[in-house]
C-alpha atoms as a PDB file:
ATOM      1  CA  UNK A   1     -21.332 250.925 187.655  1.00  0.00           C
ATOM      2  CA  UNK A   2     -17.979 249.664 189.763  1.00  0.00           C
ATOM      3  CA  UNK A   3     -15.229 249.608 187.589  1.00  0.00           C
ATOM      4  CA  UNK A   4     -14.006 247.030 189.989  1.00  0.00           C
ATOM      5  CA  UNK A   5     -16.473 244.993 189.207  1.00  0.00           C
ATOM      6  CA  UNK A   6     -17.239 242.242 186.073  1.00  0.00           C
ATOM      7  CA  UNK A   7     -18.585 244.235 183.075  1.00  0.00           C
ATOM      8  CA  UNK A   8     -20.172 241.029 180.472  1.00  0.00           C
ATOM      9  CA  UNK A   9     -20.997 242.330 177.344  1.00  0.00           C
ATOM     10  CA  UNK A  10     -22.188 240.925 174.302  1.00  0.00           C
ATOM     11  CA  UNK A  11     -19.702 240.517 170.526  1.00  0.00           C
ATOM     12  CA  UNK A  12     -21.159 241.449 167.706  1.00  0.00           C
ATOM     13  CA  UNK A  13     -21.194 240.112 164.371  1.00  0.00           C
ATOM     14  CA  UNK A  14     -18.159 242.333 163.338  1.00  0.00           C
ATOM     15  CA  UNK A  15     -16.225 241.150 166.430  1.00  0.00           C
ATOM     16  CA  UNK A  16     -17.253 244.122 168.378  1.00  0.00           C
ATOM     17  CA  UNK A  17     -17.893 244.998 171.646  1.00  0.00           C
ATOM     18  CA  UNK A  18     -18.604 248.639 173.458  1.00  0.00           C
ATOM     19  CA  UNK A  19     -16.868 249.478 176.068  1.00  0.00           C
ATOM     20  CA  UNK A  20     -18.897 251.352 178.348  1.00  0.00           C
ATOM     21  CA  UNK A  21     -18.768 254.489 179.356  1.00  0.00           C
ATOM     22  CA  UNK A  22     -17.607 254.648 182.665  1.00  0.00           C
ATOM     23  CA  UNK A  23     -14.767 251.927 182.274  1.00  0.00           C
ATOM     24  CA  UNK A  24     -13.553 254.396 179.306  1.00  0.00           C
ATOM     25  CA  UNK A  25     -13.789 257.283 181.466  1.00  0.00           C
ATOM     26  CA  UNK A  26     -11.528 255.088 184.877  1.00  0.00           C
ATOM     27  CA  UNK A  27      -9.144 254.411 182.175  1.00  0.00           C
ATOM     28  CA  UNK A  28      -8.750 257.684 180.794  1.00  0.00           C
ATOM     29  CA  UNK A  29     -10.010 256.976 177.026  1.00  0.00           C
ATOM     30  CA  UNK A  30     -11.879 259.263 174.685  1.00  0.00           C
ATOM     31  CA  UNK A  31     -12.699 259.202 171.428  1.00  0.00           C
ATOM     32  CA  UNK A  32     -10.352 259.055 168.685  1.00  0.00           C
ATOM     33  CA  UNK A  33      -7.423 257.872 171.358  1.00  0.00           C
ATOM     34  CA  UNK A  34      -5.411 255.233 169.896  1.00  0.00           C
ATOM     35  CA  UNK A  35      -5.604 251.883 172.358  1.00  0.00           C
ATOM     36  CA  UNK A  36      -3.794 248.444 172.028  1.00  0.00           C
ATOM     37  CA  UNK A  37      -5.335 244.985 172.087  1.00  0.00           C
ATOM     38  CA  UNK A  38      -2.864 242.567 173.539  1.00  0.00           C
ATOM     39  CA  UNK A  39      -3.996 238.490 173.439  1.00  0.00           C
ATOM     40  CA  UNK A  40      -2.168 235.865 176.090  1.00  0.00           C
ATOM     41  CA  UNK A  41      -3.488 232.774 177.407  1.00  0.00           C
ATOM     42  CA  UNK A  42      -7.008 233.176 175.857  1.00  0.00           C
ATOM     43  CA  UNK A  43      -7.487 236.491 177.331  1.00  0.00           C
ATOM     44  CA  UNK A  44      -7.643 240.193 175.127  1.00  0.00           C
ATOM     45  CA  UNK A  45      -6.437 243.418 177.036  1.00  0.00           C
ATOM     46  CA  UNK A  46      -7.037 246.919 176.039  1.00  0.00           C
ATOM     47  CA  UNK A  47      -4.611 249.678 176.784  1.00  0.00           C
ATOM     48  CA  UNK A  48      -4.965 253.218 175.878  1.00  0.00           C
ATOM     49  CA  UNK A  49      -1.356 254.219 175.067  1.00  0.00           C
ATOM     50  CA  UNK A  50      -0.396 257.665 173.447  1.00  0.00           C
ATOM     51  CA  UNK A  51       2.726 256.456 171.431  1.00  0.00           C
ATOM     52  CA  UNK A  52       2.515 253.761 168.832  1.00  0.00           C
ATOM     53  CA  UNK A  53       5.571 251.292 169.283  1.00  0.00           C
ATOM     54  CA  UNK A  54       8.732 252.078 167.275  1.00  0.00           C
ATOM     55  CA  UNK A  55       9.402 250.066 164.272  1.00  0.00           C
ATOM     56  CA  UNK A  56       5.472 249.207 163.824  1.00  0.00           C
ATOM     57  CA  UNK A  57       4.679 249.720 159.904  1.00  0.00           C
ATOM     58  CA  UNK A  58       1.684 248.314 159.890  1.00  0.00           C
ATOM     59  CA  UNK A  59      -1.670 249.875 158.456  1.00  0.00           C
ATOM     60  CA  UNK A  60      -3.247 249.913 161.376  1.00  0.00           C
ATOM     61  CA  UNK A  61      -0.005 251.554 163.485  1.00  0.00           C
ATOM     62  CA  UNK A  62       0.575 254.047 161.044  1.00  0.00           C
ATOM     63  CA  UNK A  63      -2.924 254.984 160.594  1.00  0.00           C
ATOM     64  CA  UNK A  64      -3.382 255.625 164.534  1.00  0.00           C
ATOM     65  CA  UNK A  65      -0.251 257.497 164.959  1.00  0.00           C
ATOM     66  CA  UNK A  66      -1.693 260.186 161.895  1.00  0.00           C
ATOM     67  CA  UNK A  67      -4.685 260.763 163.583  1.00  0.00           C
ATOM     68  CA  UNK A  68      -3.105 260.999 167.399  1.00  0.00           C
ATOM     69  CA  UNK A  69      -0.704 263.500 165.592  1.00  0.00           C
ATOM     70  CA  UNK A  70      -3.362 265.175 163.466  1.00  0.00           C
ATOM     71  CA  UNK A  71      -5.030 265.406 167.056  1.00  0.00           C
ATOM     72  CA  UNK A  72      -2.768 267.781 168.486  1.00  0.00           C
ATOM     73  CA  UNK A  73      -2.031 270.085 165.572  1.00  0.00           C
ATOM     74  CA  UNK A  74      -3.545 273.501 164.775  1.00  0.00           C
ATOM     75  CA  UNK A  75      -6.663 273.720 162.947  1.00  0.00           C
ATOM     76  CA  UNK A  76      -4.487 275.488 159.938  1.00  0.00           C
ATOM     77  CA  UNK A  77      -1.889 272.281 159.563  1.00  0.00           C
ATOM     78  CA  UNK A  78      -4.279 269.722 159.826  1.00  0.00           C
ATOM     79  CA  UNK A  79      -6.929 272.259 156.762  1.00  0.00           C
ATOM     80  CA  UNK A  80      -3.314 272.075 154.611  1.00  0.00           C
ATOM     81  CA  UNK A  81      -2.645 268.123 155.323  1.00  0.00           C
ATOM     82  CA  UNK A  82      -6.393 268.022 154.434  1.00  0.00           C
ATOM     83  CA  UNK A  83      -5.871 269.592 150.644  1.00  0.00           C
ATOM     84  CA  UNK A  84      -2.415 267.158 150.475  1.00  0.00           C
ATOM     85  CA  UNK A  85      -4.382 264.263 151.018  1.00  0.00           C
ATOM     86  CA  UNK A  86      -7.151 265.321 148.077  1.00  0.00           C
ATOM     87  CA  UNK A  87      -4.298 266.510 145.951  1.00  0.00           C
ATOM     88  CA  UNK A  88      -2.765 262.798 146.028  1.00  0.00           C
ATOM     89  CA  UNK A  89      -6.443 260.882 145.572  1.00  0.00           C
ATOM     90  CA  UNK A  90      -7.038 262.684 142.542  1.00  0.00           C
ATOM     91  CA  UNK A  91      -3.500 262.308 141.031  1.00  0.00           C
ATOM     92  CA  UNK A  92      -4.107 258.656 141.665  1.00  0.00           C
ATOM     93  CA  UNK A  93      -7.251 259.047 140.019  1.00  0.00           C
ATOM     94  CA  UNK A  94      -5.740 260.308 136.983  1.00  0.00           C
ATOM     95  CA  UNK A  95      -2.649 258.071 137.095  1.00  0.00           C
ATOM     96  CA  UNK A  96       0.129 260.158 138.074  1.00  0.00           C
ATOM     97  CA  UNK A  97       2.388 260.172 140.975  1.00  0.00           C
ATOM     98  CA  UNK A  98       3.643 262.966 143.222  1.00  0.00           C
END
């Protein structure tokens, strides 16, 4: 497949749509990278970026920059930020904060 060339694909029910393999691959995504969807004059763009923008707070940001961070960490930090995130589930579970 051209990556020059028109790629029509079909939207699901959820809203979404794969992007194919080789267009991934030209634009130098892989799984678990963190891409933005920008929408002007009726038309959506995708851009793999590395860097969420400064200043965004919102779920969505935050939650992308933790896993491109978790990403590049050792195998040791990310088993400890592992048992952090269990600790705090299960002292929400029983009603306590910490």
């Amino acid at each position: 497949m051209s990556v020059n060339k028109p790629i029509y694909k079909i939207l699901d029910a959820k809203g979404r749509v794969l992007i194919p393999r080789e267009a991934r691959s030209a634009a130098g995504m892989d799984y678990g990278d963190i891409v933005r969807l920008d929408v002007q004059n009726g038309r959506v763009s995708v851009k793999k970026i590395n860097i969420v923008e400064v200043g965004d707070k919102s779920p969505e940001a935050v939650e992308a920059f933790v896993h491109a961070a978790i990403r590049e960490m050792p195998e040791e930090s990310q088993i400890a930020i592992a048992v952090r995130l269990l600790e705090l589930i299960q002292q929400r579970k029983e009603g306590r904060h910490g």
